[in-house]
PDB file of N, CA and C in Angstrom:
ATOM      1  N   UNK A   1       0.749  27.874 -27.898  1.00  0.00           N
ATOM      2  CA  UNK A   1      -0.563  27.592 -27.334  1.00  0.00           C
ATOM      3  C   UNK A   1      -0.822  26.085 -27.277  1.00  0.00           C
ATOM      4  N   UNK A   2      -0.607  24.938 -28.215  1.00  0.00           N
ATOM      5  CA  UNK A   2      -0.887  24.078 -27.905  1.00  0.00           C
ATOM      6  C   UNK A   2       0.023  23.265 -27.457  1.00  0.00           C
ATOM      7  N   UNK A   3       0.742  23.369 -26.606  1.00  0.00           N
ATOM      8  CA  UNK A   3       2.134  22.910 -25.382  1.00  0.00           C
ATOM      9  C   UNK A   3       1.328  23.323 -24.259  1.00  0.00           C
ATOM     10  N   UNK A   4       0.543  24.502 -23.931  1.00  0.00           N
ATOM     11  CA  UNK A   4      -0.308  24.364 -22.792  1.00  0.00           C
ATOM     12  C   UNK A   4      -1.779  23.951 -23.047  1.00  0.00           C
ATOM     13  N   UNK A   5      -2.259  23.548 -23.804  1.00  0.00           N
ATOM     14  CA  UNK A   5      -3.523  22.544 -24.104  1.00  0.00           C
ATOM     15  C   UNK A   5      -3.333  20.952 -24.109  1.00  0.00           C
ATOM     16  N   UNK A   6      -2.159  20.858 -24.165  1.00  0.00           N
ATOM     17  CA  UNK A   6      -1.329  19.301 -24.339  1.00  0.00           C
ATOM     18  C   UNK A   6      -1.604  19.007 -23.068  1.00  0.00           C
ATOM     19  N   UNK A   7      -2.870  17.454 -22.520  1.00  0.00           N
ATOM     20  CA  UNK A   7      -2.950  17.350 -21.618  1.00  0.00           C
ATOM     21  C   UNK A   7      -2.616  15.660 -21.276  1.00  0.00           C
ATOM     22  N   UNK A   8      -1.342  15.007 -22.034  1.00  0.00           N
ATOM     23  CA  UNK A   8      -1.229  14.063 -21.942  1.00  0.00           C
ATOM     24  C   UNK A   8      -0.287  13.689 -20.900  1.00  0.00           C
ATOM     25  N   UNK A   9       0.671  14.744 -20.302  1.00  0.00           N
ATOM     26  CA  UNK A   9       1.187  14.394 -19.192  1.00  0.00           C
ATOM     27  C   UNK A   9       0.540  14.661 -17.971  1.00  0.00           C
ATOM     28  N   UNK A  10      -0.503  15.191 -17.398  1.00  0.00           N
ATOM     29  CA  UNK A  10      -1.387  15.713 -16.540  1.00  0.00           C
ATOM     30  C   UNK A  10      -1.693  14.020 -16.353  1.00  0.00           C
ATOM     31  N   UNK A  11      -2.391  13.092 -17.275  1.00  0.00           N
ATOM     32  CA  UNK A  11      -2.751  12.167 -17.217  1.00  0.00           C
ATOM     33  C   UNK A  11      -1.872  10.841 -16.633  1.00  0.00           C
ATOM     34  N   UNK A  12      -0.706  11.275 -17.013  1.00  0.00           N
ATOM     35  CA  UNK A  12       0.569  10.295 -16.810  1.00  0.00           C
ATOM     36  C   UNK A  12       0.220  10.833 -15.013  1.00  0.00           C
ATOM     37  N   UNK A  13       0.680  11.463 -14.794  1.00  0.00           N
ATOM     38  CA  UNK A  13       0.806  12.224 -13.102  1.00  0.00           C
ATOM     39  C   UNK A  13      -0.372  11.840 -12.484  1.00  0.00           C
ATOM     40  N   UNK A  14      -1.723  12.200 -12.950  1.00  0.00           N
ATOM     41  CA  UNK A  14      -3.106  11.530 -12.499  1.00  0.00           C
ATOM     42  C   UNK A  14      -2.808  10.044 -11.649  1.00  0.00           C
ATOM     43  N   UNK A  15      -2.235   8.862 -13.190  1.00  0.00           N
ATOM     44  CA  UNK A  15      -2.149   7.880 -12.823  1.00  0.00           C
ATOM     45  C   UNK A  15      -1.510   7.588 -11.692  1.00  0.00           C
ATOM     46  N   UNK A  16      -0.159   8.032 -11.922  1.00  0.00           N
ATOM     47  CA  UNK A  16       0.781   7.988 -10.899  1.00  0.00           C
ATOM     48  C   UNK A  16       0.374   8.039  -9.282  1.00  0.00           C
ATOM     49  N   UNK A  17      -0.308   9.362  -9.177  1.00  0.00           N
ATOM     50  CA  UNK A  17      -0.678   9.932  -8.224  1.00  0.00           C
ATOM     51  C   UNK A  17      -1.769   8.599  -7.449  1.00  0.00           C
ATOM     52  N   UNK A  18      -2.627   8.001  -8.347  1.00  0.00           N
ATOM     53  CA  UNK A  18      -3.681   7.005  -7.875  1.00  0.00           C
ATOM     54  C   UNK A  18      -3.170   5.810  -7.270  1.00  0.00           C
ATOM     55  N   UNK A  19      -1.264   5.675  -8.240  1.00  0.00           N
ATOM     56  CA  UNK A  19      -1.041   4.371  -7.970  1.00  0.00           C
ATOM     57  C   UNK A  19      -0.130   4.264  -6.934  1.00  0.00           C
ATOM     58  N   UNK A  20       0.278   5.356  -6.620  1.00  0.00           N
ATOM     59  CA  UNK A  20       0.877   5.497  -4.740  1.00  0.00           C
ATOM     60  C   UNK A  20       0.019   5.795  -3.932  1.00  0.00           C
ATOM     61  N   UNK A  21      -1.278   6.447  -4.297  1.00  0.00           N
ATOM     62  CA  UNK A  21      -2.462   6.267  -2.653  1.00  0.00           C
ATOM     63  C   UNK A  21      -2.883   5.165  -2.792  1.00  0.00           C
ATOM     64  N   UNK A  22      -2.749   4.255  -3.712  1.00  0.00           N
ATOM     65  CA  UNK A  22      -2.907   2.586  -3.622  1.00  0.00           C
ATOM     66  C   UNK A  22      -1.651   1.631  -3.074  1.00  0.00           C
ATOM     67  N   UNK A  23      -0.756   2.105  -3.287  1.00  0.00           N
ATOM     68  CA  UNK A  23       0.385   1.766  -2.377  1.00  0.00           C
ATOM     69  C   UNK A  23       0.158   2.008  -1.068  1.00  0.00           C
ATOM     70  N   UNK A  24      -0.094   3.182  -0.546  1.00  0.00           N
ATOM     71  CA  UNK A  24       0.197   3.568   0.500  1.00  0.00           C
ATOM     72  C   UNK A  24      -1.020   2.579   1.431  1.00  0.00           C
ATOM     73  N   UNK A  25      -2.558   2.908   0.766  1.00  0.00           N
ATOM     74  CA  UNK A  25      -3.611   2.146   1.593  1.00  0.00           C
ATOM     75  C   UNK A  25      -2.958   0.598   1.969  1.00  0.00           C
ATOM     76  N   UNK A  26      -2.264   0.470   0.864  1.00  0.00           N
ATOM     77  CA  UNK A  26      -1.797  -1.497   1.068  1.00  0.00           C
ATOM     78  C   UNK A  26      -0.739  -1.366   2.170  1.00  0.00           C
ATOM     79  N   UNK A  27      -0.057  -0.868   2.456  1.00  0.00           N
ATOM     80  CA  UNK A  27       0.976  -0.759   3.081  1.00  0.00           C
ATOM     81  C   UNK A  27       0.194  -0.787   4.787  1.00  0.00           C
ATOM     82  N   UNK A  28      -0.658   0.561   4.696  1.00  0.00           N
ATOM     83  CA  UNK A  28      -1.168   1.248   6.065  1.00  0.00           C
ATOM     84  C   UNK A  28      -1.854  -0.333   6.542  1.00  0.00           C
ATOM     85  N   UNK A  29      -2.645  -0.592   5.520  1.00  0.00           N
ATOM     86  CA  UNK A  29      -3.782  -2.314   5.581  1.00  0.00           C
ATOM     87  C   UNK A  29      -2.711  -3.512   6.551  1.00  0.00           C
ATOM     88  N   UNK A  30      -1.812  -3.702   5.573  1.00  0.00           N
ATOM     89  CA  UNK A  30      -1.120  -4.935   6.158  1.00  0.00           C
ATOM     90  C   UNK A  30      -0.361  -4.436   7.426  1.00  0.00           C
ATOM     91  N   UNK A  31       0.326  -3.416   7.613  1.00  0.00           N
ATOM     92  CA  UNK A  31       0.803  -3.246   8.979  1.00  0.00           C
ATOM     93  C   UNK A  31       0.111  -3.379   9.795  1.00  0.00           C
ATOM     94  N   UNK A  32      -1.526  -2.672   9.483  1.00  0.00           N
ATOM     95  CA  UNK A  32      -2.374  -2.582  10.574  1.00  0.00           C
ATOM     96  C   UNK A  32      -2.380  -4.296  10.729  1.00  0.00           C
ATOM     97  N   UNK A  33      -2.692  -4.705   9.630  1.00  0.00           N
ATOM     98  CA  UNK A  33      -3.465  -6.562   9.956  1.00  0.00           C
ATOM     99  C   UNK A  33      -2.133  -6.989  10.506  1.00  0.00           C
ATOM    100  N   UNK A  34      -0.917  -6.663  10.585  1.00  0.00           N
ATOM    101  CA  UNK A  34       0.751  -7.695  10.916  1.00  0.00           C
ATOM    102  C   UNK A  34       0.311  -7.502  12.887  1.00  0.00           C
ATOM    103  N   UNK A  35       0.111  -6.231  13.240  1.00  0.00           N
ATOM    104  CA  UNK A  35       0.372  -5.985  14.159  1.00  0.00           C
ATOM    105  C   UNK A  35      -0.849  -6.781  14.827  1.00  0.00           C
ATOM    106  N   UNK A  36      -2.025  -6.738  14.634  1.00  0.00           N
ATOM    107  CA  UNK A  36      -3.439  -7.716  14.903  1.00  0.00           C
ATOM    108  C   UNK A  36      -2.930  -9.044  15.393  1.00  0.00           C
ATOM    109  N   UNK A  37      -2.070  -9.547  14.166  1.00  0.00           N
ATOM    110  CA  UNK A  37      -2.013 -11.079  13.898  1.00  0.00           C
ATOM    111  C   UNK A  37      -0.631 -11.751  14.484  1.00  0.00           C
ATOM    112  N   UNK A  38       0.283 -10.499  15.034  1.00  0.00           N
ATOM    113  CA  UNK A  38       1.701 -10.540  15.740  1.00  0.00           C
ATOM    114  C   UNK A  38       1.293 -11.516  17.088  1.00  0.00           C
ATOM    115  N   UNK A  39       0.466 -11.490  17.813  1.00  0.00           N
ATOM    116  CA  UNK A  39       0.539 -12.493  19.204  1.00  0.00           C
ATOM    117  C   UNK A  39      -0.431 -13.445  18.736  1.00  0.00           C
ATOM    118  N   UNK A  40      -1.598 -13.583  18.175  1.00  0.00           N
ATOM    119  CA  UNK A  40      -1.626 -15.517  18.036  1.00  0.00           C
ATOM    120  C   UNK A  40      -0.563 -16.061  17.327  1.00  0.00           C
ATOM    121  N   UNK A  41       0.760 -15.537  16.193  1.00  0.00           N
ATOM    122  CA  UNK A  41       1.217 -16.395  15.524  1.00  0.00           C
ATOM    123  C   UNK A  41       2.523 -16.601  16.133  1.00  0.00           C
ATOM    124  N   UNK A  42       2.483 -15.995  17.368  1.00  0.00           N
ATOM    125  CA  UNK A  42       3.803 -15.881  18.295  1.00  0.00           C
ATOM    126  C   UNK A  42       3.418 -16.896  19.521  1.00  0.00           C
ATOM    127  N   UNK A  43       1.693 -17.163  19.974  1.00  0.00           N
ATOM    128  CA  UNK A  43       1.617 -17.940  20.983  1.00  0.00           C
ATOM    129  C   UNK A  43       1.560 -19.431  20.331  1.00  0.00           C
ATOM    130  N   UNK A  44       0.700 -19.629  18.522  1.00  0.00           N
ATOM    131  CA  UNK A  44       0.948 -20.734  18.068  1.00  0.00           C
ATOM    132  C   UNK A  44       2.623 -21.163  17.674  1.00  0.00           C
ATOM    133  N   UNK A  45       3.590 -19.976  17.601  1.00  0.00           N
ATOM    134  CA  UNK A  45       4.524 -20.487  17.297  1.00  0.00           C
ATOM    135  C   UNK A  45       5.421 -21.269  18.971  1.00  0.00           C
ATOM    136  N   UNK A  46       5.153 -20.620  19.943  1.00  0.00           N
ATOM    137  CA  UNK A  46       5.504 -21.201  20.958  1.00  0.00           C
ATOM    138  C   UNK A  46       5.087 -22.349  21.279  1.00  0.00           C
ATOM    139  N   UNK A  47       3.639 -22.583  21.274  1.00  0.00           N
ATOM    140  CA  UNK A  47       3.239 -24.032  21.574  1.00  0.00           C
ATOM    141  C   UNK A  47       3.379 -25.012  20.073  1.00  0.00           C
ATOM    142  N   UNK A  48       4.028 -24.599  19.218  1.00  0.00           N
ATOM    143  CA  UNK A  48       4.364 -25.338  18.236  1.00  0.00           C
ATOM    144  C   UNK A  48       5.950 -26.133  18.568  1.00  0.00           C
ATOM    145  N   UNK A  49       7.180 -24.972  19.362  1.00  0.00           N
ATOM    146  CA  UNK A  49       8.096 -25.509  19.142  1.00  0.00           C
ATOM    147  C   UNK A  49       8.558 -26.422  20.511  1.00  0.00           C
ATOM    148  N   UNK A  50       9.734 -27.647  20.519  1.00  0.00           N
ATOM    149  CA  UNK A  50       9.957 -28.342  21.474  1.00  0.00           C
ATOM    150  C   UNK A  50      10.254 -27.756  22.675  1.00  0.00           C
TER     151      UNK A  50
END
């Protein structure tokens, strides 16, 4: 009985679980902002080079 009241790995997995939909939002965030920010840093990089 108390191997299924033992709720200290539930907690481990909880975490886990929070700290890849926090991965994932960062991931979804910056692609979205790369793709935004892909043609001014491509037209400043053109009128930057000789």
């Amino acid at each position: 009985m108390r191997f299924f009241k033992d709720e200290e790995g539930v907690t481990a997995i909880e975490y886990s679980l929070i700290a890849a939909l926090i991965a994932l939002v960062i991931v979804v965030a910056v692609t979205g902002i790369g793709k935004f920010l892909k043609t001014p840093f491509i037209t400043i990089g053109c009128a930057l080079s000789p």
